[in-house]
PDB file of N, CA and C in Angstrom:
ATOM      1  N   UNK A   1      -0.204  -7.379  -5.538  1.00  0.00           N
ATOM      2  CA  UNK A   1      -0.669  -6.440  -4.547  1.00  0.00           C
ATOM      3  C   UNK A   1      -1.122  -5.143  -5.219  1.00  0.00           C
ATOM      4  N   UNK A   2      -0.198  -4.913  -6.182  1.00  0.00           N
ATOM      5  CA  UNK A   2      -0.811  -3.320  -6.700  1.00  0.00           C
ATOM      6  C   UNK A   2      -2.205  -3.411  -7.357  1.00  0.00           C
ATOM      7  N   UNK A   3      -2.873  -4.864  -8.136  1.00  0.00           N
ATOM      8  CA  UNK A   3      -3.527  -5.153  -8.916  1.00  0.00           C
ATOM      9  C   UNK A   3      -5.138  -5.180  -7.699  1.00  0.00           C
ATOM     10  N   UNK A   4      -4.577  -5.344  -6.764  1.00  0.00           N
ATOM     11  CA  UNK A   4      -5.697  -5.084  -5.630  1.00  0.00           C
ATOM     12  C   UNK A   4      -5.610  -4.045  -5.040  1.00  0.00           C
ATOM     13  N   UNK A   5      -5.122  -3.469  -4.988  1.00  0.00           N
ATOM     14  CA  UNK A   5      -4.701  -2.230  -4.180  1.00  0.00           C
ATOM     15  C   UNK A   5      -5.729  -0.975  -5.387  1.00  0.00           C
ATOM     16  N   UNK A   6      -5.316  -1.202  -6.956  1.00  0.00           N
ATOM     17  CA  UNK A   6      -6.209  -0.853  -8.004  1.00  0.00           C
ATOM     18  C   UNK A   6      -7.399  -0.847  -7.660  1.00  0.00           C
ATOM     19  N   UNK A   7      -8.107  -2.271  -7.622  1.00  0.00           N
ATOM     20  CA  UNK A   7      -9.239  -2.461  -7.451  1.00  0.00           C
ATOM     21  C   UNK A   7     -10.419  -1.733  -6.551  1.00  0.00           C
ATOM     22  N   UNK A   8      -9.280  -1.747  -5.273  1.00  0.00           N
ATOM     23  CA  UNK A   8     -10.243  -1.555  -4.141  1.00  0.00           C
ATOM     24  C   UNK A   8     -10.275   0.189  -4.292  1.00  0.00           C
ATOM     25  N   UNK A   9      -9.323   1.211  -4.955  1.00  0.00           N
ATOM     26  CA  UNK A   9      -9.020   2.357  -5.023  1.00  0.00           C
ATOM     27  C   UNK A   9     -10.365   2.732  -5.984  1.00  0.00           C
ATOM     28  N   UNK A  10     -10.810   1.687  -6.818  1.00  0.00           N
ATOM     29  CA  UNK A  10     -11.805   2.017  -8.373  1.00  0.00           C
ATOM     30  C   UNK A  10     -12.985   1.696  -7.644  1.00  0.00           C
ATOM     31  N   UNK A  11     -13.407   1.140  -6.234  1.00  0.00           N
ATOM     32  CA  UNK A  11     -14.317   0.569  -5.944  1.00  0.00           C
ATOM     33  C   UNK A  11     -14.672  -1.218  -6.562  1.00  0.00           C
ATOM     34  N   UNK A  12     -13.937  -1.425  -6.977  1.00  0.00           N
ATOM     35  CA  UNK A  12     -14.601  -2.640  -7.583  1.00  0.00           C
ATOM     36  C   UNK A  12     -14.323  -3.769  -6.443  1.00  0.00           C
ATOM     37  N   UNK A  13     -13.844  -3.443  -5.323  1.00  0.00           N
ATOM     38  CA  UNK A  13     -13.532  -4.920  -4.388  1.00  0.00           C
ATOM     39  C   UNK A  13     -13.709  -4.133  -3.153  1.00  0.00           C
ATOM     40  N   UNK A  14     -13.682  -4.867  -2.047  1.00  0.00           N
ATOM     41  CA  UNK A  14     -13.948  -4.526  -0.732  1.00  0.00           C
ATOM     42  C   UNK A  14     -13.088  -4.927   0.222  1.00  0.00           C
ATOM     43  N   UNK A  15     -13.160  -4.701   1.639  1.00  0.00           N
ATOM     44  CA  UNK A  15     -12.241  -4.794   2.675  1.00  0.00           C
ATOM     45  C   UNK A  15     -11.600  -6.062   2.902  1.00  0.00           C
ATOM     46  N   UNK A  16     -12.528  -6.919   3.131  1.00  0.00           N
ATOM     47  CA  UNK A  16     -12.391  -8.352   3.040  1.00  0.00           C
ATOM     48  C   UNK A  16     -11.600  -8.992   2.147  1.00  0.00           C
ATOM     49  N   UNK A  17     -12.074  -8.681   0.576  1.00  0.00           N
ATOM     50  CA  UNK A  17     -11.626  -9.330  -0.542  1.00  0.00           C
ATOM     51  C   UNK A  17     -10.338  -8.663  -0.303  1.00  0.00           C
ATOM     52  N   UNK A  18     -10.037  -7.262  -0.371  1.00  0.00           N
ATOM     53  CA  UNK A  18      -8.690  -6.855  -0.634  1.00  0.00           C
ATOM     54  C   UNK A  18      -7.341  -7.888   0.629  1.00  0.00           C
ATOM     55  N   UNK A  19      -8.240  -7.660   1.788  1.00  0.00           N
ATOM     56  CA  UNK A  19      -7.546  -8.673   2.724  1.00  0.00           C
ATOM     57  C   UNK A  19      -6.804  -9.614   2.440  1.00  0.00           C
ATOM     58  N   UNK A  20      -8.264 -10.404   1.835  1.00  0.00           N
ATOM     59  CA  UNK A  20      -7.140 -12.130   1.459  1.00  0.00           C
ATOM     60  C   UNK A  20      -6.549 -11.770   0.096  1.00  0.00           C
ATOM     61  N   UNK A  21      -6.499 -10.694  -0.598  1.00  0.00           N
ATOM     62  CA  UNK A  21      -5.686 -11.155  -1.488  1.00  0.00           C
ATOM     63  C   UNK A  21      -4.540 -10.268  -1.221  1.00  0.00           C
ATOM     64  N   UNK A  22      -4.222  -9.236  -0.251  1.00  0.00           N
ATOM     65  CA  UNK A  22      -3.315  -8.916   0.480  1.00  0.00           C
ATOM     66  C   UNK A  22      -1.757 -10.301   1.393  1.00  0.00           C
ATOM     67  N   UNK A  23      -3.027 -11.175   1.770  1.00  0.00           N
ATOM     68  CA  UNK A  23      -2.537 -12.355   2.702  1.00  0.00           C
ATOM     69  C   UNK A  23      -1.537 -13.099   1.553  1.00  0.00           C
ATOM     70  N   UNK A  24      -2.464 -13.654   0.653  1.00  0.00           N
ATOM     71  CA  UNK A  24      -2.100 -14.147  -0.403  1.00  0.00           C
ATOM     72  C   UNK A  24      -1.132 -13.787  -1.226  1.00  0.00           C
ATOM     73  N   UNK A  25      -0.554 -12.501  -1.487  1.00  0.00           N
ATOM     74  CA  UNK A  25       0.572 -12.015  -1.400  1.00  0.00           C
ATOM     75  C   UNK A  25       1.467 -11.706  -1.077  1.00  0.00           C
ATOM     76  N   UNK A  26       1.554 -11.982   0.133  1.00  0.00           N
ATOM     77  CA  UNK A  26       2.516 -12.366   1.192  1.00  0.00           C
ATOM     78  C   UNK A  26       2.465 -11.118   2.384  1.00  0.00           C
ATOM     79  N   UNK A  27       1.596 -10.724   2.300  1.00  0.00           N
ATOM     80  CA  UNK A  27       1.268  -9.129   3.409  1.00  0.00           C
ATOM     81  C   UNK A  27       1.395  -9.661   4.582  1.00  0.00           C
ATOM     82  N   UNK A  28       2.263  -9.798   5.547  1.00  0.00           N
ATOM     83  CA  UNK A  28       2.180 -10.067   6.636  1.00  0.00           C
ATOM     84  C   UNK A  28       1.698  -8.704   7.386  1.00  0.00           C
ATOM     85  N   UNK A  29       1.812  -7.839   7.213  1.00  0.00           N
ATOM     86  CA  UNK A  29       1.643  -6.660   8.055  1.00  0.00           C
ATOM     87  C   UNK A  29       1.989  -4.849   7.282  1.00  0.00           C
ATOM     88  N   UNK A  30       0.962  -4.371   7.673  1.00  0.00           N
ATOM     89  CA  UNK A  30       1.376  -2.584   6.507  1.00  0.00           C
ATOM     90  C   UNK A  30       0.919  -1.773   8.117  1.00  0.00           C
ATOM     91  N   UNK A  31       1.360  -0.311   7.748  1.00  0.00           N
ATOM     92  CA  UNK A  31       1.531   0.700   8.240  1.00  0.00           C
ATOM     93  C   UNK A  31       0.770   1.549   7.128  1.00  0.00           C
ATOM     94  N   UNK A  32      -0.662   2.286   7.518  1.00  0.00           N
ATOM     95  CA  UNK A  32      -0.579   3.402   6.904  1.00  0.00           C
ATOM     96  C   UNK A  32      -0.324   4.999   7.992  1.00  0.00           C
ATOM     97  N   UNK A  33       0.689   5.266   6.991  1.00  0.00           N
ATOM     98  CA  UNK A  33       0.887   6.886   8.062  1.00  0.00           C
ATOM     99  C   UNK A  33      -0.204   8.175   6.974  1.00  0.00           C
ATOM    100  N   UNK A  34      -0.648   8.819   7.591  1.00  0.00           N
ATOM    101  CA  UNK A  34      -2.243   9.264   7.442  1.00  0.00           C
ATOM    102  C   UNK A  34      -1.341  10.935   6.671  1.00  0.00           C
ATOM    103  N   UNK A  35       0.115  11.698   8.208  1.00  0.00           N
ATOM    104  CA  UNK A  35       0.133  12.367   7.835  1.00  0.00           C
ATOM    105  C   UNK A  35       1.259  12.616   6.204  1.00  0.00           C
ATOM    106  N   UNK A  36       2.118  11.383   6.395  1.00  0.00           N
ATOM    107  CA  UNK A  36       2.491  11.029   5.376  1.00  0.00           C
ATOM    108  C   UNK A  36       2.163  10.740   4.008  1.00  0.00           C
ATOM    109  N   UNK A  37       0.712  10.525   4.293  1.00  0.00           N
ATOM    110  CA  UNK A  37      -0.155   9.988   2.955  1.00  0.00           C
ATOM    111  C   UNK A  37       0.345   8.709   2.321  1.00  0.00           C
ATOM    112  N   UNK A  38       0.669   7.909   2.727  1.00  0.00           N
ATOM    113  CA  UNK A  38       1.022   6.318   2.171  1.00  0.00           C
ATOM    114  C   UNK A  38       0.990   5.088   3.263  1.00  0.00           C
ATOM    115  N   UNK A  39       0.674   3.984   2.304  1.00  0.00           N
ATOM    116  CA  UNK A  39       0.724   2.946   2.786  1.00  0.00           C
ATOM    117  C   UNK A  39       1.652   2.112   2.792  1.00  0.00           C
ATOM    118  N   UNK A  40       2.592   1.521   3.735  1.00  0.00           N
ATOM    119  CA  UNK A  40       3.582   0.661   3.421  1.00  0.00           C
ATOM    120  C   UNK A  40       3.419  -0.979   3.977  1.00  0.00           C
ATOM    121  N   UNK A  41       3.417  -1.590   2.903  1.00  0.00           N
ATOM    122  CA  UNK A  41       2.867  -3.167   3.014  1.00  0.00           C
ATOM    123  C   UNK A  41       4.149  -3.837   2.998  1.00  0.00           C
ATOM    124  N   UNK A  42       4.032  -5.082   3.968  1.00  0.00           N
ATOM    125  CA  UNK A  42       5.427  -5.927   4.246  1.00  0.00           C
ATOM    126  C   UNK A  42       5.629  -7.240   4.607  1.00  0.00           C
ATOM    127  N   UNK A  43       6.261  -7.854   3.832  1.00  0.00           N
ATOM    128  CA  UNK A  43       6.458  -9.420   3.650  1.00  0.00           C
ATOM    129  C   UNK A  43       6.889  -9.931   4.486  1.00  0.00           C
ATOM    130  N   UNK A  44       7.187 -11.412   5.096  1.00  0.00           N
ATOM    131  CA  UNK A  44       7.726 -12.008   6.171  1.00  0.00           C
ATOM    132  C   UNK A  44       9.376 -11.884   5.787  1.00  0.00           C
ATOM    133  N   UNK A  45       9.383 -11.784   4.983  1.00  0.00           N
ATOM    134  CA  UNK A  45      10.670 -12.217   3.925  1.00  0.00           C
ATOM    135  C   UNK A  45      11.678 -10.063   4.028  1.00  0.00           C
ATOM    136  N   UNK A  46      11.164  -9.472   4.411  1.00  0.00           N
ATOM    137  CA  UNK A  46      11.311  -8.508   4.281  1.00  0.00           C
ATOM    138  C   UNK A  46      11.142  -7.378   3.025  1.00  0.00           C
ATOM    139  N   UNK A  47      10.377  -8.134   2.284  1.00  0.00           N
ATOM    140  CA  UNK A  47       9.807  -7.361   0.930  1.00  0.00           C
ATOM    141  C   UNK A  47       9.105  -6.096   1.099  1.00  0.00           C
ATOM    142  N   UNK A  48       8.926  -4.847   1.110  1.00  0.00           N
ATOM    143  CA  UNK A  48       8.464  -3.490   0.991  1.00  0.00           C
ATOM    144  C   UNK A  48       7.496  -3.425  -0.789  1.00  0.00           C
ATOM    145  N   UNK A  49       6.462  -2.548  -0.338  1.00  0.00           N
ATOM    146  CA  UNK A  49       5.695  -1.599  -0.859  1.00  0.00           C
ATOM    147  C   UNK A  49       5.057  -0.619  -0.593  1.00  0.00           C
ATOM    148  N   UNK A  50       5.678   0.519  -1.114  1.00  0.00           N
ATOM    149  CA  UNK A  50       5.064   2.022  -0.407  1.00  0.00           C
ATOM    150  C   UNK A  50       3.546   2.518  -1.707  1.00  0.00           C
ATOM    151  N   UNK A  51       2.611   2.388  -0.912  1.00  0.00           N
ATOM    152  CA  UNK A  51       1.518   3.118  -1.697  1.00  0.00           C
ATOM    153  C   UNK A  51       1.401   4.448  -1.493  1.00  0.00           C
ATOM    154  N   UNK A  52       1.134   5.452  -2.317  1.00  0.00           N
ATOM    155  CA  UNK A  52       0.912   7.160  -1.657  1.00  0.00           C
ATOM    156  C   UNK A  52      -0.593   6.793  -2.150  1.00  0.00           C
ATOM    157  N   UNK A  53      -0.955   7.763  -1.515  1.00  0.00           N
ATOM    158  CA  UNK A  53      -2.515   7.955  -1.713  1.00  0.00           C
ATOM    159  C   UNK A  53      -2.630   8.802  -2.793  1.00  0.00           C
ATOM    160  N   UNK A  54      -3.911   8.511  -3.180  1.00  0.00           N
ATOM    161  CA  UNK A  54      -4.048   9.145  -4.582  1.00  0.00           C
ATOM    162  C   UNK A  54      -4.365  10.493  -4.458  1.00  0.00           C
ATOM    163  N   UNK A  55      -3.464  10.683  -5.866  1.00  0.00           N
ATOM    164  CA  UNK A  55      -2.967  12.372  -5.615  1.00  0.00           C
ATOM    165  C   UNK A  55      -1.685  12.955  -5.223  1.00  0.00           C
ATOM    166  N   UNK A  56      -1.000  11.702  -4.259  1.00  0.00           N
ATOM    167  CA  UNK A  56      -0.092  11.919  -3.103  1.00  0.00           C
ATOM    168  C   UNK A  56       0.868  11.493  -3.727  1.00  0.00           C
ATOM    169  N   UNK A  57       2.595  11.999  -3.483  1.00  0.00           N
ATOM    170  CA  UNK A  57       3.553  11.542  -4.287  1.00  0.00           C
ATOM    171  C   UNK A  57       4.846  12.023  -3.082  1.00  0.00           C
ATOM    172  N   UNK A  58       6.414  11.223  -3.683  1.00  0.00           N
ATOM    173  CA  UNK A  58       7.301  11.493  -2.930  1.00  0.00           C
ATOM    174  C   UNK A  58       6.971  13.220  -3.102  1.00  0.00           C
ATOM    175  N   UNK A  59       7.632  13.918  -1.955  1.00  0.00           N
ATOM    176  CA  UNK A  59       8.499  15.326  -1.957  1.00  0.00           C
ATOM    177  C   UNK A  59       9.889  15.506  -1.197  1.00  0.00           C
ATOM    178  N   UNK A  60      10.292  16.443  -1.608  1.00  0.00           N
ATOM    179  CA  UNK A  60      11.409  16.581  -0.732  1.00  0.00           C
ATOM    180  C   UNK A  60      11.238  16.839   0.440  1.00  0.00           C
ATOM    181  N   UNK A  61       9.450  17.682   1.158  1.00  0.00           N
ATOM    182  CA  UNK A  61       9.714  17.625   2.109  1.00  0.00           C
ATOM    183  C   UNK A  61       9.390  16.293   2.740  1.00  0.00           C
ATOM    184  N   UNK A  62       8.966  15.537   2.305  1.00  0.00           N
ATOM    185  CA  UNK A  62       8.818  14.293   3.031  1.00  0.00           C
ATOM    186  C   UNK A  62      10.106  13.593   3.249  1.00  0.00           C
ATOM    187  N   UNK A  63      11.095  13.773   2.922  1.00  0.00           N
ATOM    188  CA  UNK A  63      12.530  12.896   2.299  1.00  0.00           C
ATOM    189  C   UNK A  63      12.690  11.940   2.130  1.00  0.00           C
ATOM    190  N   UNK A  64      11.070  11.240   1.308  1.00  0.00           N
ATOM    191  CA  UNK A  64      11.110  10.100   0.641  1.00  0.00           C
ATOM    192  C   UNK A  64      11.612  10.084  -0.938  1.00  0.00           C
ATOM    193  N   UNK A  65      11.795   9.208  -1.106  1.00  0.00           N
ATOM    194  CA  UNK A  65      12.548   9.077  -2.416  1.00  0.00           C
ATOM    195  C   UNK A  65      11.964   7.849  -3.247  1.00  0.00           C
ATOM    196  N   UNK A  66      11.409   8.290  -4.558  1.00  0.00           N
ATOM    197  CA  UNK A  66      10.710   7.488  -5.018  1.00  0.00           C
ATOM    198  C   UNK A  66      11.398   5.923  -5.972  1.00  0.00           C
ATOM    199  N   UNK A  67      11.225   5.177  -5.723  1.00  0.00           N
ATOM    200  CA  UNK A  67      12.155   3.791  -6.309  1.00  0.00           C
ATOM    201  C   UNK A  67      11.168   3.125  -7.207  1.00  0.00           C
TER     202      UNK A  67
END
């Protein structure tokens, strides 16, 4: 997922492509929160991945915590 998530960030892939290879990784379903600045992608299985947007990182005021 991060290896597409890369891609599509560099321009080199598109909505579609990132899709199925989202699916294909087991993405059943993500949340992006806009004012949060990240994306969180999620497995059937209950697997997590938090993306920040670029630039964007934990803070304290967010009271995320980076893993």
């Amino acid at each position: 997922m991060k290896a597409a998530i890369k891609r599509t960030q560099l321009g080199e892939s598109n909505y579609i492509i990132f899709s199925k290879e989202a699916i294909e990784a087991g993405v059943t379903n993500y949340f992006a929160y806009l004012e949060g600045k990240r994306v969180v992608y999620m497995s059937a299985f209950g697997d997590i991945h938090t993306e920040w947007f670029p630039g964007a990182a934990p803070t304290a005021q967010t009271g995320a915590k980076e893993v």
